[in-house]
PDB file of N, CA and C in Angstrom:
ATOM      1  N   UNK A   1      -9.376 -87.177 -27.313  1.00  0.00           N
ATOM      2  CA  UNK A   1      -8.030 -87.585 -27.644  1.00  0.00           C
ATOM      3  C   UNK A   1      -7.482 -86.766 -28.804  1.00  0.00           C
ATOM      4  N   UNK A   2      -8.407 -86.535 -29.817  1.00  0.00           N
ATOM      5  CA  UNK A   2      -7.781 -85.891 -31.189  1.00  0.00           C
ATOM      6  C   UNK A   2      -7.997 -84.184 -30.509  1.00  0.00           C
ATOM      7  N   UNK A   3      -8.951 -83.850 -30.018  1.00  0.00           N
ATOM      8  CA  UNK A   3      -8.881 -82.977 -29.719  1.00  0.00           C
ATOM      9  C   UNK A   3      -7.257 -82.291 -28.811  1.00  0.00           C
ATOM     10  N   UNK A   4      -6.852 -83.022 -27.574  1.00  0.00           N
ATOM     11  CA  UNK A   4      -5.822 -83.027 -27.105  1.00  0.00           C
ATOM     12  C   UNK A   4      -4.582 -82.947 -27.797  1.00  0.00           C
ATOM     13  N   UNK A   5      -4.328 -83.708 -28.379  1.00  0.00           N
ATOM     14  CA  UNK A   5      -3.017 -84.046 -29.819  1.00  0.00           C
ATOM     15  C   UNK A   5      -3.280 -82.532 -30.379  1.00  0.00           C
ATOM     16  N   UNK A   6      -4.471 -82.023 -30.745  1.00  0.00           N
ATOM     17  CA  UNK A   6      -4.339 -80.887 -31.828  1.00  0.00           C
ATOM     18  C   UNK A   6      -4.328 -79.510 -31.209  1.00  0.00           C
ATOM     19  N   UNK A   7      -4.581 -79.399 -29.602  1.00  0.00           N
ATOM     20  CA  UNK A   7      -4.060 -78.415 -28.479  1.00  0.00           C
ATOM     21  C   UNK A   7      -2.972 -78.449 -28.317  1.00  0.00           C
ATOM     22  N   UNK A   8      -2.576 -79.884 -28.191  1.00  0.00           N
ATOM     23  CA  UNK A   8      -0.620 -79.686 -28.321  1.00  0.00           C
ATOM     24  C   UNK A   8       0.376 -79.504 -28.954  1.00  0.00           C
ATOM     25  N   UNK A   9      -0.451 -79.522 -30.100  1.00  0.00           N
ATOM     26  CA  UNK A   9       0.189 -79.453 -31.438  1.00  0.00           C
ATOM     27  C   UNK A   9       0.162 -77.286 -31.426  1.00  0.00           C
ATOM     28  N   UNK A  10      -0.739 -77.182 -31.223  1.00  0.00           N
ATOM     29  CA  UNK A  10      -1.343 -75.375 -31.125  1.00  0.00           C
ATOM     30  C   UNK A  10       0.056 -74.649 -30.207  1.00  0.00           C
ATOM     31  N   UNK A  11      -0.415 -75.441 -29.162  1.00  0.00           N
ATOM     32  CA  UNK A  11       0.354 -74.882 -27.844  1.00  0.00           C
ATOM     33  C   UNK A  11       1.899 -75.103 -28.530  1.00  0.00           C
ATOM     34  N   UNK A  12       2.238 -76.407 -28.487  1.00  0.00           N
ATOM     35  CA  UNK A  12       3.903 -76.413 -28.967  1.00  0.00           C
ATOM     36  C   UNK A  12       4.626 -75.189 -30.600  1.00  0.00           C
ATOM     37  N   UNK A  13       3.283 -74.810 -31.467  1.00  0.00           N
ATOM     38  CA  UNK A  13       4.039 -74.068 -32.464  1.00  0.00           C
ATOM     39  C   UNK A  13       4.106 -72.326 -31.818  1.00  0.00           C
ATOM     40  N   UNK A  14       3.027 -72.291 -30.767  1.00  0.00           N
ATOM     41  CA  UNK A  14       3.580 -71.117 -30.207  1.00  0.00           C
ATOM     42  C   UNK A  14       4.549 -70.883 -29.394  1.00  0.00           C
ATOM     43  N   UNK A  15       4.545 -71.702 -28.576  1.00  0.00           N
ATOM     44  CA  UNK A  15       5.697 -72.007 -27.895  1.00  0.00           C
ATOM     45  C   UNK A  15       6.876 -71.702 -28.834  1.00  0.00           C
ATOM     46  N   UNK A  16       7.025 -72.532 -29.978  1.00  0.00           N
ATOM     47  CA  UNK A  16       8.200 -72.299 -30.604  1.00  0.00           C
ATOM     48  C   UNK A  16       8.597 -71.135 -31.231  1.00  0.00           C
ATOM     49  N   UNK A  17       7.657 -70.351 -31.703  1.00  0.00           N
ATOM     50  CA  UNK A  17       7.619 -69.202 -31.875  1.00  0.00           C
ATOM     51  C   UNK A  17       7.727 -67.566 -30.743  1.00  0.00           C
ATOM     52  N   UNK A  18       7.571 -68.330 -29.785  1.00  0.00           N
ATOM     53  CA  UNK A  18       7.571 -67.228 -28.379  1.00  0.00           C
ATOM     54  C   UNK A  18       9.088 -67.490 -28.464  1.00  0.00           C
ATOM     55  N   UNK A  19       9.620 -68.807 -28.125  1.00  0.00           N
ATOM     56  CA  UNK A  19      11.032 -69.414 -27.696  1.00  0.00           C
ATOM     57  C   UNK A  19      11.947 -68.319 -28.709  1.00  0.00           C
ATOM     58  N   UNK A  20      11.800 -68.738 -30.243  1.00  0.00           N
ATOM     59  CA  UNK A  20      12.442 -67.581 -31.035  1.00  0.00           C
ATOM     60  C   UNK A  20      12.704 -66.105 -30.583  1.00  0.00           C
ATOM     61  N   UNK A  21      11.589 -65.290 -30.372  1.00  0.00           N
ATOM     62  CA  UNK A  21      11.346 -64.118 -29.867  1.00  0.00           C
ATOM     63  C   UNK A  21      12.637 -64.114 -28.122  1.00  0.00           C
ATOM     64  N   UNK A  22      12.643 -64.999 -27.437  1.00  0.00           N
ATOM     65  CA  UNK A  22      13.014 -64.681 -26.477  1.00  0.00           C
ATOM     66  C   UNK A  22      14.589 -64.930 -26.710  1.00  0.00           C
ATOM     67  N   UNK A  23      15.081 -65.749 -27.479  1.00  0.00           N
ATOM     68  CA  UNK A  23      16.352 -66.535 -27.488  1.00  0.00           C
ATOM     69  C   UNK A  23      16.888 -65.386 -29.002  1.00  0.00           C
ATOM     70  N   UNK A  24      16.382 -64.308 -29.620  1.00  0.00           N
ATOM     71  CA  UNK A  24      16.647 -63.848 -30.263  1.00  0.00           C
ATOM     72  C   UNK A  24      17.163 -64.234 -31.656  1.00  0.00           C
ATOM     73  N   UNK A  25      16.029 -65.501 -32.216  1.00  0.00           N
ATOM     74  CA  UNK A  25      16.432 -65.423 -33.358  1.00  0.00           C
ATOM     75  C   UNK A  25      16.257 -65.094 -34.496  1.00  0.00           C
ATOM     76  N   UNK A  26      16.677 -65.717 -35.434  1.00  0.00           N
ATOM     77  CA  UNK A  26      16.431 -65.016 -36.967  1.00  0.00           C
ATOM     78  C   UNK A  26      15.257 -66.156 -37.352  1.00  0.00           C
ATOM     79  N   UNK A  27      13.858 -65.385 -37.783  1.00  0.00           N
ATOM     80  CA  UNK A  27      13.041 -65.847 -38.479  1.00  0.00           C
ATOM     81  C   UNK A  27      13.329 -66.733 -39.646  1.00  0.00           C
ATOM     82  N   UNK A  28      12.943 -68.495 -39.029  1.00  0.00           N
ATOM     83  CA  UNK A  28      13.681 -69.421 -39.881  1.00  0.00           C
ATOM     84  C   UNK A  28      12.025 -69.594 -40.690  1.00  0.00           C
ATOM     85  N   UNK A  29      10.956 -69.461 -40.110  1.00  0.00           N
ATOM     86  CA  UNK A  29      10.120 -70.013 -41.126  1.00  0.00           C
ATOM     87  C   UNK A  29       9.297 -70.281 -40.095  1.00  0.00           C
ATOM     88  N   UNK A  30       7.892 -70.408 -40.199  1.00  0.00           N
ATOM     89  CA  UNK A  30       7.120 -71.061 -39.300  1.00  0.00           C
ATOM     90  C   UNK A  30       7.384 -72.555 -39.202  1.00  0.00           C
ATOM     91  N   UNK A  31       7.439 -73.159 -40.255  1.00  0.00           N
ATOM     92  CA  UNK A  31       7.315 -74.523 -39.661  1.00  0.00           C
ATOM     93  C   UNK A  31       8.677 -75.251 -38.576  1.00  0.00           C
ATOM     94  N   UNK A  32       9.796 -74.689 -39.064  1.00  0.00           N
ATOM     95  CA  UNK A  32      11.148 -74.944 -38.657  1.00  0.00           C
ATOM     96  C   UNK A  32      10.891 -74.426 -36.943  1.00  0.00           C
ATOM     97  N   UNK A  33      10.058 -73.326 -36.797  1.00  0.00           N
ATOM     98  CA  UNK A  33       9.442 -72.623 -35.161  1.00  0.00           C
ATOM     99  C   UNK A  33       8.817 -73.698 -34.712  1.00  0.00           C
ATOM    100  N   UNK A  34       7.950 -73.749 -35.802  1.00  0.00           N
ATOM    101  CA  UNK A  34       6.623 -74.941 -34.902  1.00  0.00           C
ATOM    102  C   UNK A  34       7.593 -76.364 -34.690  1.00  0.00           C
ATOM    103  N   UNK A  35       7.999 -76.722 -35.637  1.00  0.00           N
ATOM    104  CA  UNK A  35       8.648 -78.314 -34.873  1.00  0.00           C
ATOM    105  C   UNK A  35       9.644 -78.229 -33.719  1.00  0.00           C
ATOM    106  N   UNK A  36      10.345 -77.027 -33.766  1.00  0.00           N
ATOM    107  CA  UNK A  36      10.970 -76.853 -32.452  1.00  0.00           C
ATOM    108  C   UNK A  36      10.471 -76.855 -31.409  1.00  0.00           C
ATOM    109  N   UNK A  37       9.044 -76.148 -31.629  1.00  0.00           N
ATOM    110  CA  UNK A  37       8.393 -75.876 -30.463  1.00  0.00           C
ATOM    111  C   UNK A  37       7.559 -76.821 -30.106  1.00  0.00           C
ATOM    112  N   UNK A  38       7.577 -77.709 -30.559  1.00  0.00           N
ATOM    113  CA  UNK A  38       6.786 -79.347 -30.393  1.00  0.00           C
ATOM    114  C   UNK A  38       7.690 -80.170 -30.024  1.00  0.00           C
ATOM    115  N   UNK A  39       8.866 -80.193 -30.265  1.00  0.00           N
ATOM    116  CA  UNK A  39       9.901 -81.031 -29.996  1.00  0.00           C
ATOM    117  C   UNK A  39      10.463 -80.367 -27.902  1.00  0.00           C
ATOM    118  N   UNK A  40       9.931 -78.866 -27.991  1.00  0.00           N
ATOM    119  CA  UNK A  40      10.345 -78.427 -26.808  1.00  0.00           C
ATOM    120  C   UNK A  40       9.313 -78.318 -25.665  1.00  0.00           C
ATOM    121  N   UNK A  41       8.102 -78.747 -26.313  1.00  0.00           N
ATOM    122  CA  UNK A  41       6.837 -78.808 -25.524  1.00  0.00           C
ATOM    123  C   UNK A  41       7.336 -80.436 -25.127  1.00  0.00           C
ATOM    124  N   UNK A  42       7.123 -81.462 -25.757  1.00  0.00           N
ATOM    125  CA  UNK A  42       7.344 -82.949 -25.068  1.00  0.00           C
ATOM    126  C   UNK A  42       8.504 -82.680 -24.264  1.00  0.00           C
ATOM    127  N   UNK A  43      10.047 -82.293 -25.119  1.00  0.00           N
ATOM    128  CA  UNK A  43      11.091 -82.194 -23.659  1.00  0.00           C
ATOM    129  C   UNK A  43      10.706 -81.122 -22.352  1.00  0.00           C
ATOM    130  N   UNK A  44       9.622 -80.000 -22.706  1.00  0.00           N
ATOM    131  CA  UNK A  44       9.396 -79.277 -21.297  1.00  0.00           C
ATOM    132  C   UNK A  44       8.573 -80.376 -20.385  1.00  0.00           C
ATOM    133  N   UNK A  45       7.493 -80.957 -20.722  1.00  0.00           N
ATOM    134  CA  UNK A  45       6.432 -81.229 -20.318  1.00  0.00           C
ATOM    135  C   UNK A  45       6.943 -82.910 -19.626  1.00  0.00           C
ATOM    136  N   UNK A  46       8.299 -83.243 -20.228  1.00  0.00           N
ATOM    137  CA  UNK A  46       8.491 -84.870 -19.352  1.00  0.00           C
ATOM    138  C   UNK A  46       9.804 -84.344 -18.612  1.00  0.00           C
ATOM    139  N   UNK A  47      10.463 -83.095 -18.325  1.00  0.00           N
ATOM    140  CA  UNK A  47      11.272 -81.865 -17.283  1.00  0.00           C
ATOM    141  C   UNK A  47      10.429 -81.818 -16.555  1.00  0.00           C
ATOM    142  N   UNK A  48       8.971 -81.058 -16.521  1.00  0.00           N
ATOM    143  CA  UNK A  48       7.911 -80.958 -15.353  1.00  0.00           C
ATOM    144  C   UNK A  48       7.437 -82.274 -14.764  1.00  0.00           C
ATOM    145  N   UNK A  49       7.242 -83.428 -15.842  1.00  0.00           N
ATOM    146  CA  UNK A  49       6.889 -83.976 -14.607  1.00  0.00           C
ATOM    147  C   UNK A  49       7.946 -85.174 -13.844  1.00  0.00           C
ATOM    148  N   UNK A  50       9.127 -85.078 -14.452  1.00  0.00           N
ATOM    149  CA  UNK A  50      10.514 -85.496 -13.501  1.00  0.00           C
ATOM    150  C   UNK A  50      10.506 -84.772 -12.518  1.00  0.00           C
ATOM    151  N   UNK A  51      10.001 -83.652 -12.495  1.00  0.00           N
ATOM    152  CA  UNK A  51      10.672 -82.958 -10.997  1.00  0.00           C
ATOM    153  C   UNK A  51       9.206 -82.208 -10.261  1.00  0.00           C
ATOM    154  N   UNK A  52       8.053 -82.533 -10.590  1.00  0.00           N
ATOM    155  CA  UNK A  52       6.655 -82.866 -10.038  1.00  0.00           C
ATOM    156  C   UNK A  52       6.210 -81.327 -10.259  1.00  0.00           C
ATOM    157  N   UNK A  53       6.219 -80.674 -11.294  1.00  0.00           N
ATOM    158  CA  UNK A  53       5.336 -79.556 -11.681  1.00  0.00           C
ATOM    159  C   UNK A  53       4.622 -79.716 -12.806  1.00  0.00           C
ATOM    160  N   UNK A  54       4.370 -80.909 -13.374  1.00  0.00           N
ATOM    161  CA  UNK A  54       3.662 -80.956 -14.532  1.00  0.00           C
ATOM    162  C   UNK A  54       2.780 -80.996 -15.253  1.00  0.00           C
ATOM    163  N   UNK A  55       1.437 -81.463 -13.812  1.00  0.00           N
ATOM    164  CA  UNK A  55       0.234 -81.175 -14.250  1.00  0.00           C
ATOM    165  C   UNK A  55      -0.466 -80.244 -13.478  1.00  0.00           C
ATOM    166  N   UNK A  56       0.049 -78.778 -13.746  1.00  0.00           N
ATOM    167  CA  UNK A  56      -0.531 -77.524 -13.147  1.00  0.00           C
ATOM    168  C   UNK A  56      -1.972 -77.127 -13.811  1.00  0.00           C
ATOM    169  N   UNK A  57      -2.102 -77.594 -15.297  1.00  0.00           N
ATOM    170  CA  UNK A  57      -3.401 -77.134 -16.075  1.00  0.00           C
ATOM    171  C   UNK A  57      -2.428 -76.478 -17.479  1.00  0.00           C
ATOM    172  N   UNK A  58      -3.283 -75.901 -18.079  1.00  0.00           N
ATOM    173  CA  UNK A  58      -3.166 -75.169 -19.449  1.00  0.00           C
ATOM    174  C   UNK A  58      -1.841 -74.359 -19.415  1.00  0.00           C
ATOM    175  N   UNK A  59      -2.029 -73.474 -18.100  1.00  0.00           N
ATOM    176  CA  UNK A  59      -0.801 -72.159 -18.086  1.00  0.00           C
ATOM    177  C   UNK A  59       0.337 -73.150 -17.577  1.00  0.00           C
ATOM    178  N   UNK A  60       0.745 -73.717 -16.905  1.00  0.00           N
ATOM    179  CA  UNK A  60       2.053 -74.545 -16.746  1.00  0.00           C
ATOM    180  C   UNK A  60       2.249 -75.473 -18.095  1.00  0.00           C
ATOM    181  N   UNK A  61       1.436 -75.758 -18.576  1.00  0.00           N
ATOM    182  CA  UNK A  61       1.772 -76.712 -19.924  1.00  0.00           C
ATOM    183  C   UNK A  61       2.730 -75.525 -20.914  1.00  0.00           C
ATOM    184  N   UNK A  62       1.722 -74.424 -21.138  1.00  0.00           N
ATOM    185  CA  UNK A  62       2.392 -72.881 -22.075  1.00  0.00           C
ATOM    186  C   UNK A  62       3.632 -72.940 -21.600  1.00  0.00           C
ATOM    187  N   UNK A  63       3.983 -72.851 -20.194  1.00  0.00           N
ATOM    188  CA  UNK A  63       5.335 -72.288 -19.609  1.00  0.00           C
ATOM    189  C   UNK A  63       6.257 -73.239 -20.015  1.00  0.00           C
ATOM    190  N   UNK A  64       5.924 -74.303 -19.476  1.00  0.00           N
ATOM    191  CA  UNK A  64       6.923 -75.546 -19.736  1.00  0.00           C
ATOM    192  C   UNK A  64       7.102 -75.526 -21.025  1.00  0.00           C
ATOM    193  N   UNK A  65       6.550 -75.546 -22.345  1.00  0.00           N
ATOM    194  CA  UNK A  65       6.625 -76.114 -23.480  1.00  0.00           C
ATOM    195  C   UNK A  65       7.744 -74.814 -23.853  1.00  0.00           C
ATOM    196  N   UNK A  66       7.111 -73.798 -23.064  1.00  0.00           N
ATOM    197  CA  UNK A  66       7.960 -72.626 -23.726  1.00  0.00           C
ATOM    198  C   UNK A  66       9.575 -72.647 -23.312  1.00  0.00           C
ATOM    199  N   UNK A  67       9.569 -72.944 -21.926  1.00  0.00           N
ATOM    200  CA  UNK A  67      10.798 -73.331 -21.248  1.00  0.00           C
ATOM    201  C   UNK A  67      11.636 -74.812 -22.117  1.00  0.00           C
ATOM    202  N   UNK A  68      11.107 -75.584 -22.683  1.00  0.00           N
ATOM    203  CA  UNK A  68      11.689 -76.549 -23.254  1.00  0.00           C
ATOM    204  C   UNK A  68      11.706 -76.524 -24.589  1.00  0.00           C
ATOM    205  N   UNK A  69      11.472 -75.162 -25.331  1.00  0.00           N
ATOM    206  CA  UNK A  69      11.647 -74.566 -26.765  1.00  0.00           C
ATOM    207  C   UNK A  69      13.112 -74.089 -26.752  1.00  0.00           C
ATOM    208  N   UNK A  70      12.560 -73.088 -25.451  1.00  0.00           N
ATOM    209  CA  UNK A  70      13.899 -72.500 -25.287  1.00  0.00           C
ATOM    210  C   UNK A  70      15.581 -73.618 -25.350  1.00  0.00           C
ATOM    211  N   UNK A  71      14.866 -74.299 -24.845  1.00  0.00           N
ATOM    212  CA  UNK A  71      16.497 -75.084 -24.594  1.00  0.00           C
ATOM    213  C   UNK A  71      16.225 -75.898 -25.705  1.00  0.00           C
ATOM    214  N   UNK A  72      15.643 -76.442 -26.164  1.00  0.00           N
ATOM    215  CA  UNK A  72      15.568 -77.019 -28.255  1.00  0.00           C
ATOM    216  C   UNK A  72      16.460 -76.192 -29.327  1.00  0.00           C
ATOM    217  N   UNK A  73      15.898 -74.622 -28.955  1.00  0.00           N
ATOM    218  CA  UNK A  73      16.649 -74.084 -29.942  1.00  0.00           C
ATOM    219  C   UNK A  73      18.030 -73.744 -29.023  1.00  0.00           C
ATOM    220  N   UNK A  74      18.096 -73.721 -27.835  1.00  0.00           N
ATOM    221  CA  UNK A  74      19.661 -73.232 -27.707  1.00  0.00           C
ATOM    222  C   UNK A  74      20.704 -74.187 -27.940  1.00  0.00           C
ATOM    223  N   UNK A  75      19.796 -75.619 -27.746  1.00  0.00           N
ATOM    224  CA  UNK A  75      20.512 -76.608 -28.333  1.00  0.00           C
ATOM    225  C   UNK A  75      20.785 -77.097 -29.635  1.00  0.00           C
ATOM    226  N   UNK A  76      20.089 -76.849 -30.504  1.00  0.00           N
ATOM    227  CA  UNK A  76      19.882 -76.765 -31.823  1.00  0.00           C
ATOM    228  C   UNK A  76      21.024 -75.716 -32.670  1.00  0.00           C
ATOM    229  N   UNK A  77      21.409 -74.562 -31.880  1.00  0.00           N
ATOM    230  CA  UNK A  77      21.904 -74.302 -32.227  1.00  0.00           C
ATOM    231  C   UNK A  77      23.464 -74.181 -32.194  1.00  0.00           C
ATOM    232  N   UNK A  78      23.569 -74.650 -31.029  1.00  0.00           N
ATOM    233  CA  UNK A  78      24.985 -75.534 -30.222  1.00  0.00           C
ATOM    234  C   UNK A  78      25.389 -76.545 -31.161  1.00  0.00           C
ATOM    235  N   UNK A  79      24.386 -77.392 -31.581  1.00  0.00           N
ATOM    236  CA  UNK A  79      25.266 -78.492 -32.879  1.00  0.00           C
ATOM    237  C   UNK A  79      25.253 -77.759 -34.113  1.00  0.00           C
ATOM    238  N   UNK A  80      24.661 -76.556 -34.717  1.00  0.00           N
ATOM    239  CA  UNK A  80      24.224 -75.940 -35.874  1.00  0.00           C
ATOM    240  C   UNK A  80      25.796 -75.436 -36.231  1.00  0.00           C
ATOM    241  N   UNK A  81      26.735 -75.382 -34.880  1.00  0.00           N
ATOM    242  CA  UNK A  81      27.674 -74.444 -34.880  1.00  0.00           C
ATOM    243  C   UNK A  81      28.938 -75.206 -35.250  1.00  0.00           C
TER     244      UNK A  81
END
């Protein structure tokens, strides 16, 4: 269980940090990456399994979390504005 929590915790700050890189932004800080990318791993990962791709294993968890970073920060930055 703790083990799990602290893979998702791993997986979601890269995620948030890939998401940056792809959505082109300005280096806010790691942690400001990582909570995005934790906040975009739970919204990818309950997207996958609303629409039944969600428990593919490890590499669909990466994708999704990364796919739901992405839209954290594009949304994030939609109210920022």
């Amino acid at each position: 269980m703790l083990l799990h929590l602290l893979a998702s915790l791993v997986i979601g700050a890269l995620a948030g940090a890939i998401a940056n890189k792809i959505m082109n932004g300005n280096p806010k800080g790691f942690f400001q990456n990582a909570l995005l990318g934790i906040v975009g791993g739970v919204v990818g990962g309950f997207l996958g399994d609303l629409i039944g791709i969600g428990s593919g294993g490890w590499l669909s968890s990466i994708l999704l979390a990364i796919g739901g970073s992405c839209l954290v920060v594009w949304l994030a930055r939609k109210i920022a504005k």
